[in-house]
N, C-alpha and C. Protein backbone atom coordinates (compact mmCIF):
# COMPACT_ATOMS: atom_id res chain seq x y z
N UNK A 1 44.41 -27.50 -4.33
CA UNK A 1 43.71 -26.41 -3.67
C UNK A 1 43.20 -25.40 -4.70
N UNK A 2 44.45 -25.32 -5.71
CA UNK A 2 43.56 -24.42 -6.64
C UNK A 2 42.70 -24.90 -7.49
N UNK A 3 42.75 -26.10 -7.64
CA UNK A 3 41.18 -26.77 -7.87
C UNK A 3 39.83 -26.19 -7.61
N UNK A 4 39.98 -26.30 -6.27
CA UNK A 4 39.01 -26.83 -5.71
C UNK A 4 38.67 -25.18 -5.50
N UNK A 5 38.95 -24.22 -5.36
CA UNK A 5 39.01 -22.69 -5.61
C UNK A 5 38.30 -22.48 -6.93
N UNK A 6 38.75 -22.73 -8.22
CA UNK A 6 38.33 -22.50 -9.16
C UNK A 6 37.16 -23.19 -9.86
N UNK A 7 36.84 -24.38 -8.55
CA UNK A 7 35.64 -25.11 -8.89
C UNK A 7 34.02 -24.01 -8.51
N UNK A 8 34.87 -23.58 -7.50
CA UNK A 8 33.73 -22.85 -6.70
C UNK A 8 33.71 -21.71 -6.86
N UNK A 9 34.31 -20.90 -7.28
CA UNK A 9 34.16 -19.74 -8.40
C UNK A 9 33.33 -20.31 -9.74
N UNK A 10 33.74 -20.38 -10.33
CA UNK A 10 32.90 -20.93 -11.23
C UNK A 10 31.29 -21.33 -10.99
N UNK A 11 31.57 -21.90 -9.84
CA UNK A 11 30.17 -22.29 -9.84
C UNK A 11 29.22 -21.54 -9.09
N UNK A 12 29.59 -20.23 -8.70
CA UNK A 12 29.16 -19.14 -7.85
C UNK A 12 28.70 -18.48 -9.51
N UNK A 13 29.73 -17.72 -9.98
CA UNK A 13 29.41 -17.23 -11.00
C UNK A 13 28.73 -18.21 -12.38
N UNK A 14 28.21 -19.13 -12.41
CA UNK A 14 26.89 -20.00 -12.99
C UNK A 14 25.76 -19.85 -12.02
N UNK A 15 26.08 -19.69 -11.25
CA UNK A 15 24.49 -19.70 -10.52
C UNK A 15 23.87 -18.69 -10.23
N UNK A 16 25.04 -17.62 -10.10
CA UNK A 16 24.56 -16.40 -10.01
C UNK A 16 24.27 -15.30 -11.46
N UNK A 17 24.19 -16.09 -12.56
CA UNK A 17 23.96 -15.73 -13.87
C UNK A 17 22.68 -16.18 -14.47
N UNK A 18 22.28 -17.36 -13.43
CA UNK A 18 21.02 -17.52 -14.10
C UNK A 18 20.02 -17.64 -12.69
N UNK A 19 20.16 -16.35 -12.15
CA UNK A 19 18.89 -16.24 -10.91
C UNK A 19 18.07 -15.81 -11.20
N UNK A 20 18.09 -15.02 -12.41
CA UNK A 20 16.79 -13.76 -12.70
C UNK A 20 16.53 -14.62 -14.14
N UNK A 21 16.70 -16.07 -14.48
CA UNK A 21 16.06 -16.14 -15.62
C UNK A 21 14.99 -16.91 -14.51
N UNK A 22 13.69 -17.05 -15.71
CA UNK A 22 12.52 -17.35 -15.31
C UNK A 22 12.49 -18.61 -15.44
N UNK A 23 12.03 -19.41 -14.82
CA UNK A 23 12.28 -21.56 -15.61
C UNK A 23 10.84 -21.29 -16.38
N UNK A 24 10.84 -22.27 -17.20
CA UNK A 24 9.89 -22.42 -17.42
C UNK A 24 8.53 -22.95 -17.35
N UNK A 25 8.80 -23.81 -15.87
CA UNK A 25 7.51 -23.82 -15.60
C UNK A 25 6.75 -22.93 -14.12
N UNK A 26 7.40 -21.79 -14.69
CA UNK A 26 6.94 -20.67 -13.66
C UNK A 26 6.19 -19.47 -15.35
N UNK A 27 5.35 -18.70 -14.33
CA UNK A 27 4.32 -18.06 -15.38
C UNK A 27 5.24 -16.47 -15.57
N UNK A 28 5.50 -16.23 -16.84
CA UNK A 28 6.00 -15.81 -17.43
C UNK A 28 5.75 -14.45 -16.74
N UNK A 29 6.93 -13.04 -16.41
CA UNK A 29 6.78 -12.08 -15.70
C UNK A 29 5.77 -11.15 -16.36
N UNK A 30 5.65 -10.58 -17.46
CA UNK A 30 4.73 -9.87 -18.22
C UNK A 30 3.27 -10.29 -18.03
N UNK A 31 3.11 -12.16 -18.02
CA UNK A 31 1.45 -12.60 -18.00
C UNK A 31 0.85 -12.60 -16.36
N UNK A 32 2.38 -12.74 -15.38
CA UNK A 32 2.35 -12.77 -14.23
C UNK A 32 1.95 -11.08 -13.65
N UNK A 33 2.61 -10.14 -14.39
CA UNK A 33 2.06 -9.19 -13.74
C UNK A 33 0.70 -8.79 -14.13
N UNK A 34 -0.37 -9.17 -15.46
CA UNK A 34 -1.37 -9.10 -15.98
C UNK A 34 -2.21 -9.58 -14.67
N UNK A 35 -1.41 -10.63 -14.29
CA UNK A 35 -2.66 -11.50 -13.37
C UNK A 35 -2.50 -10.95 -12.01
N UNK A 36 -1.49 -10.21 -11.47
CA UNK A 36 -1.67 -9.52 -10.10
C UNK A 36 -2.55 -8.40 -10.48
N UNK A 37 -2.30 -7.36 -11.57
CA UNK A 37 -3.46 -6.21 -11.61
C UNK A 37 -4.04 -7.12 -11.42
N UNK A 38 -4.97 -8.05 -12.20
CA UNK A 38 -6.54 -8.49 -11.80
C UNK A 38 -6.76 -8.99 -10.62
N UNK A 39 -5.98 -9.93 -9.64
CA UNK A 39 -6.34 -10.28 -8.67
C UNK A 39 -6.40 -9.19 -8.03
N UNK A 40 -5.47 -8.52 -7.88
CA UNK A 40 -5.88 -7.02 -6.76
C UNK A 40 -6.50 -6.80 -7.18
N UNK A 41 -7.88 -5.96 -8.42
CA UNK A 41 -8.40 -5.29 -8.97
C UNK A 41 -9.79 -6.14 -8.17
N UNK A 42 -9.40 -7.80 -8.52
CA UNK A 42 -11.13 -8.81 -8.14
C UNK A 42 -10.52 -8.38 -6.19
N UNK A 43 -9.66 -8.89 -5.37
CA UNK A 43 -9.49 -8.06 -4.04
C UNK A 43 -10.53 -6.95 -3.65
N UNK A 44 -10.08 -5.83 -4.24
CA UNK A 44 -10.62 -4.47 -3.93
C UNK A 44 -12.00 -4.54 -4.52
N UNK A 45 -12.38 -5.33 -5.54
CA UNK A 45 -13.97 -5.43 -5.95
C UNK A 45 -14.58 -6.04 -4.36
N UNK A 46 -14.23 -7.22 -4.09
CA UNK A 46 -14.93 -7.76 -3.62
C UNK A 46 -15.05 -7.64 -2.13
N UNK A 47 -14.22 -6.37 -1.64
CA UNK A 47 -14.02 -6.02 -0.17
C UNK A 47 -15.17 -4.77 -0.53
N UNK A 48 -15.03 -4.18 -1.74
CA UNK A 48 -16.24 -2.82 -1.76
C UNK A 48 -17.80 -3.65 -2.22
N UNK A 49 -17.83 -5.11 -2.42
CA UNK A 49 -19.14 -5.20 -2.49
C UNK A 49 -19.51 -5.64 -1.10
N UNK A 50 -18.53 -6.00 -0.69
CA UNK A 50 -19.22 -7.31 0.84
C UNK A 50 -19.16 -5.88 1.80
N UNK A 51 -18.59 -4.59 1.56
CA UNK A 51 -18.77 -3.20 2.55
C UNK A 51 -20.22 -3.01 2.53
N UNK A 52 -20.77 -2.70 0.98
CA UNK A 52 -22.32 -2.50 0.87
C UNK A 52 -23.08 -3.28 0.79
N UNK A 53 -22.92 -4.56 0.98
CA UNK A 53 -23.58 -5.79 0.87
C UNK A 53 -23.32 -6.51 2.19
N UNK A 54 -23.93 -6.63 3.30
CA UNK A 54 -23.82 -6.89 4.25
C UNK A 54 -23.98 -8.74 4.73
N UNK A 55 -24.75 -9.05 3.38
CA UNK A 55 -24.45 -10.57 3.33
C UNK A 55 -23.69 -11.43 2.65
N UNK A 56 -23.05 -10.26 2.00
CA UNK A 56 -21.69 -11.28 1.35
C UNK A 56 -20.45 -11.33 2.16
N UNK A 57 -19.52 -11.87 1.69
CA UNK A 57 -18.69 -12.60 2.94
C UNK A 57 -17.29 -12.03 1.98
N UNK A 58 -16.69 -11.44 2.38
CA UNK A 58 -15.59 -10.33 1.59
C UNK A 58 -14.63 -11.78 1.36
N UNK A 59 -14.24 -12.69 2.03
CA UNK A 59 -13.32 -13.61 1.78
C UNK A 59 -14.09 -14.80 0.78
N UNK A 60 -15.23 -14.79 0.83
CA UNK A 60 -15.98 -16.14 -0.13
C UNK A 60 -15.82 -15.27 -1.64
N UNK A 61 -16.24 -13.93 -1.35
CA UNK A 61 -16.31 -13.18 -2.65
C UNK A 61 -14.98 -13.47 -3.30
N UNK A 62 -14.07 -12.88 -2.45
CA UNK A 62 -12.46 -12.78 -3.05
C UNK A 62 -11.95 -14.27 -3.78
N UNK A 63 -12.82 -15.26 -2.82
CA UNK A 63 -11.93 -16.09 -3.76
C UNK A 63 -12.51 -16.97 -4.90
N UNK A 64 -13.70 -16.56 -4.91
CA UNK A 64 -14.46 -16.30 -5.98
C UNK A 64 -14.14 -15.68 -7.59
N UNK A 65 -14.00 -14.78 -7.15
CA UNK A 65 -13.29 -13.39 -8.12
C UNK A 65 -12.11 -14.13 -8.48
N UNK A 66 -11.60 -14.23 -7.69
CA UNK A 66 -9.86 -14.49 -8.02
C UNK A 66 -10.06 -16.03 -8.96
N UNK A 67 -10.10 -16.82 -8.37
CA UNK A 67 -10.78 -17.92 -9.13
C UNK A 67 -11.51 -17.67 -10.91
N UNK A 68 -12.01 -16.75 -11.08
CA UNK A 68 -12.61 -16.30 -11.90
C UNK A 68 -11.44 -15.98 -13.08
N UNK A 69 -10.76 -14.86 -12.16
CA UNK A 69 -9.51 -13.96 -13.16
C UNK A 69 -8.33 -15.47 -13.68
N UNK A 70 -7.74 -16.28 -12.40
CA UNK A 70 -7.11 -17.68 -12.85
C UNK A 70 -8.00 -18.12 -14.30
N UNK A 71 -9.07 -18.92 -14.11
CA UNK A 71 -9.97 -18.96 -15.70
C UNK A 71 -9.51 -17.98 -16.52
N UNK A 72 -9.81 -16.78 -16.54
CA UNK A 72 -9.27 -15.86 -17.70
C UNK A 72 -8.37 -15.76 -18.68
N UNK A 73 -7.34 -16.05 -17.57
CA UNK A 73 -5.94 -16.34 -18.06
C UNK A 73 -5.38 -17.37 -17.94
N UNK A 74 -6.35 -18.23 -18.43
CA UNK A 74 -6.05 -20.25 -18.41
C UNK A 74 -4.69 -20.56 -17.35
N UNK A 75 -4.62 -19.97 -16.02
CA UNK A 75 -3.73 -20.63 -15.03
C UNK A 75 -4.70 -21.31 -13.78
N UNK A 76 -3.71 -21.94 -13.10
CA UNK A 76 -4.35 -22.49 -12.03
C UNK A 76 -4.06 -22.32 -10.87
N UNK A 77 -4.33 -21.90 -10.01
CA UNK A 77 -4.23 -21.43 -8.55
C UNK A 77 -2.82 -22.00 -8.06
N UNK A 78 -2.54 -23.27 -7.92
CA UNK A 78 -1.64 -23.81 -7.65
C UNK A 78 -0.18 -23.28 -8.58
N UNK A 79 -0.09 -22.95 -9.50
CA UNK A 79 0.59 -22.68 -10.97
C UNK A 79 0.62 -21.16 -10.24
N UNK A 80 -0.14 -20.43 -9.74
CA UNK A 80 -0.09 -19.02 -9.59
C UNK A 80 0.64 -18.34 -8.38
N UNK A 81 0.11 -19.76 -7.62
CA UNK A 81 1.21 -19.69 -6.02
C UNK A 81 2.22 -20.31 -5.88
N UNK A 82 2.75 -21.25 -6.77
CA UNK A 82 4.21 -21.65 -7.38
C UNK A 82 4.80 -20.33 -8.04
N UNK A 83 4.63 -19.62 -8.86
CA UNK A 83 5.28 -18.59 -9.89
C UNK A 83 5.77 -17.60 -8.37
N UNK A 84 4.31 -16.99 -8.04
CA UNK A 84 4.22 -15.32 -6.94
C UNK A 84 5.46 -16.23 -5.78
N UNK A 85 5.48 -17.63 -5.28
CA UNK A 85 6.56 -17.68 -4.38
C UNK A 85 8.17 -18.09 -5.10
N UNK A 86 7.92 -18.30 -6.35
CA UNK A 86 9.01 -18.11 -7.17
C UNK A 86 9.51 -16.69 -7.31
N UNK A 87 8.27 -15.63 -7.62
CA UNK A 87 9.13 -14.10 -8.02
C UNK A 87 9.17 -13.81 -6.64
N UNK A 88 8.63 -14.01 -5.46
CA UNK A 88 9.07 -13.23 -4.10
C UNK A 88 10.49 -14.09 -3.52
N UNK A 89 11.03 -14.86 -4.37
CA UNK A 89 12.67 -14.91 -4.08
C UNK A 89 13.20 -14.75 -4.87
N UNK A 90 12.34 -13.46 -5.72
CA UNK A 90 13.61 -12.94 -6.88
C UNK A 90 13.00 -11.96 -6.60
N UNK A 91 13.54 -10.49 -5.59
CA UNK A 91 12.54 -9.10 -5.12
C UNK A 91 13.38 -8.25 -6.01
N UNK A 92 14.02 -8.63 -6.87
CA UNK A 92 14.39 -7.70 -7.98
C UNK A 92 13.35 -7.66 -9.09
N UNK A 93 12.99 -9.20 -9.73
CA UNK A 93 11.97 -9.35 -10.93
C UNK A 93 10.57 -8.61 -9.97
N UNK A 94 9.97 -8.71 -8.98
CA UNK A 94 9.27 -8.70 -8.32
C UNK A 94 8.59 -6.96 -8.08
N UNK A 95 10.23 -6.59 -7.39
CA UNK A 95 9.96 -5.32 -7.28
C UNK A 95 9.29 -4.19 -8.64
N UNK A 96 10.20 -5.00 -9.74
CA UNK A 96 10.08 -4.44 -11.36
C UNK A 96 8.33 -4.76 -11.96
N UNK A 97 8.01 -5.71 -11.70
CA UNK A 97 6.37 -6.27 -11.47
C UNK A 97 5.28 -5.46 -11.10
N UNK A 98 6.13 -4.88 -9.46
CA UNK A 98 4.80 -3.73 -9.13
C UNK A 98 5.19 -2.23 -9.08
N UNK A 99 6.83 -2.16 -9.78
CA UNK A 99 6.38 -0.44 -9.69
C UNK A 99 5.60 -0.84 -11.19
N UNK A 100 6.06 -1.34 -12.34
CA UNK A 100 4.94 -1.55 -13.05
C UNK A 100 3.11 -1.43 -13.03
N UNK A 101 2.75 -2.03 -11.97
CA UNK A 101 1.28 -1.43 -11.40
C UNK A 101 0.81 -0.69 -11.14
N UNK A 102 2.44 -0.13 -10.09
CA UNK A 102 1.90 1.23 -9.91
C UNK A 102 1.68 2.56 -10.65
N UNK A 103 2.54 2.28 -11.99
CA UNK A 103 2.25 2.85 -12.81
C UNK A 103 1.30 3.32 -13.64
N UNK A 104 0.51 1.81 -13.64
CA UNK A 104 -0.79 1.91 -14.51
C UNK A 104 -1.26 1.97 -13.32
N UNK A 105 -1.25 1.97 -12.06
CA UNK A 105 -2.66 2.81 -11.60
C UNK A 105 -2.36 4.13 -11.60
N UNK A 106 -1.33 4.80 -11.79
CA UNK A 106 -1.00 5.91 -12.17
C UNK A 106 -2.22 6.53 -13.17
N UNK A 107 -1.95 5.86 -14.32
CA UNK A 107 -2.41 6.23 -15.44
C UNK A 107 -3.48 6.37 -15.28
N UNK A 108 -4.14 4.96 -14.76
CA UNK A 108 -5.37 5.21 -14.35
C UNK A 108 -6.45 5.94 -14.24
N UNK A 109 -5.68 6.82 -12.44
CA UNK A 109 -6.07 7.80 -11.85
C UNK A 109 -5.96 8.93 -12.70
N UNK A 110 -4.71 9.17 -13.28
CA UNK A 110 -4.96 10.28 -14.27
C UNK A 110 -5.90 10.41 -15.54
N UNK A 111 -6.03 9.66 -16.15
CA UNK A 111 -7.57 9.15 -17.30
C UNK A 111 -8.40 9.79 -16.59
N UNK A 112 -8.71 9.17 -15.08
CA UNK A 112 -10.09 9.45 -14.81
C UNK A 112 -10.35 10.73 -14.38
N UNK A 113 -8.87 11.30 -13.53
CA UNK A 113 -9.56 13.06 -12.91
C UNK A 113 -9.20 13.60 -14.63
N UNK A 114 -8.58 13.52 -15.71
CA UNK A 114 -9.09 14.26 -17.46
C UNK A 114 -10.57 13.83 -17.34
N UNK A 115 -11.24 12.83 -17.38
CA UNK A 115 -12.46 12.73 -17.66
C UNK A 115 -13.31 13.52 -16.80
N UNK A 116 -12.87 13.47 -15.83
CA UNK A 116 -14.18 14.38 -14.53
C UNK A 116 -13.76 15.83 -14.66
N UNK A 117 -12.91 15.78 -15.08
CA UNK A 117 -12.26 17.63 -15.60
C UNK A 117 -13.12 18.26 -17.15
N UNK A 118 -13.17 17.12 -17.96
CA UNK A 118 -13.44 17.43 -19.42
C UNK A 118 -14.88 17.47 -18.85
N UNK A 119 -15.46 16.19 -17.83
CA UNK A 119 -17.22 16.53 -18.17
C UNK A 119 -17.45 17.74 -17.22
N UNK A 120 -16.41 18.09 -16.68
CA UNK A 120 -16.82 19.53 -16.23
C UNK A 120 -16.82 20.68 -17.23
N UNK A 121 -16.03 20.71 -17.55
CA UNK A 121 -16.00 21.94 -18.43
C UNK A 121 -17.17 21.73 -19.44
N UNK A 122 -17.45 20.62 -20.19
CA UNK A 122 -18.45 20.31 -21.39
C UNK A 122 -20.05 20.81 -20.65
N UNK A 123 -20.43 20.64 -19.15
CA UNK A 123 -21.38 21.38 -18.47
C UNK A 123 -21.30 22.71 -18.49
N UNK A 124 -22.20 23.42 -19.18
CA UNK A 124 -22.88 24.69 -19.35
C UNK A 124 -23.01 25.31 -18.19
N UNK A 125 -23.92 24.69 -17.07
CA UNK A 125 -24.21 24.99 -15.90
C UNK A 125 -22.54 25.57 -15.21
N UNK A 126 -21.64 24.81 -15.11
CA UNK A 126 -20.75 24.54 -14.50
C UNK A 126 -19.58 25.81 -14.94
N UNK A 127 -19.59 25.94 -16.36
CA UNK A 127 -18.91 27.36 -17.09
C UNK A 127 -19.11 28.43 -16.76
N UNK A 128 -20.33 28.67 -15.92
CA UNK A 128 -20.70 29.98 -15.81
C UNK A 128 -19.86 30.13 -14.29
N UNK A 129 -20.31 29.52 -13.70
CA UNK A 129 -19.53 29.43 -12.44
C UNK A 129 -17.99 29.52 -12.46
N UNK A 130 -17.56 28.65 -13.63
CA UNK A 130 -15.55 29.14 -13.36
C UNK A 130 -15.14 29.85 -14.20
N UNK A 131 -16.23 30.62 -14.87
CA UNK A 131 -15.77 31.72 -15.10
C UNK A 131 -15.50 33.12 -13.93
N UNK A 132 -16.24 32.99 -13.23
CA UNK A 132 -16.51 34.05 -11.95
C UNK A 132 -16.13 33.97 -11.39
């Protein structure tokens, strides 16, 4: 009995030591999160062109785009939806993936309201006004 106890301990604690490693033929978490920014990034492109573009087809676009970003980063669709249903049964690696994103869209957003702040102030027109 205490065998068979210490078989299964053991083998709880082996399996549960290597849940969060990555195998290797899943796409690596760092190149994996490279490739969700872009697919969301080609997503949100291609829902704001098919908004103002009334003959494009927001789902032909998307998978278009996305298709595109896979090329980029020499993976393959199939390879990309093997990995994303590999990290969504690991919502620890997963979760770590997109506050990551959200970060850099953090950054992002902040870059861009410094830039629309700086070309304000660098306008002449615009100085006279916050000064008053």
């Amino acid at each position: 009995m205490k065998l068979i106890v210490s078989i299964f301990f053991c083998s709880m604690i082996l399996s549960c030591s290597r849940t969060n490693k990555v195998p290797r033929e899943i796409i690596p978490a760092d190149q994996m999160s490279a490739i969700l920014w872009d697919v969301i990034r080609a997503q949100v492109m291609a829902n704001e062109v098919s908004r103002n573009d009334s003959s494009m087809n927001a789902v032909t676009r998307t998978k278009s785009l996305t298709q595109k970003v896979f090329e980029i980063h020499k993976v393959t669709s199939s390879s990309f939806d093997k990995s994303y249903e590999w990290y969504s049964g690991h919502p620890d690696i997963l979760r770590l993936m997109f506050d990551s994103l959200y970060t850099q869209k953090q950054r992002e957003n902040e870059s861009q309201m410094k830039d629309r702040y700086n070309h304000i102030n660098r306008d002449s027109l615009s100085r006279k006004f916050l000064k008053k």
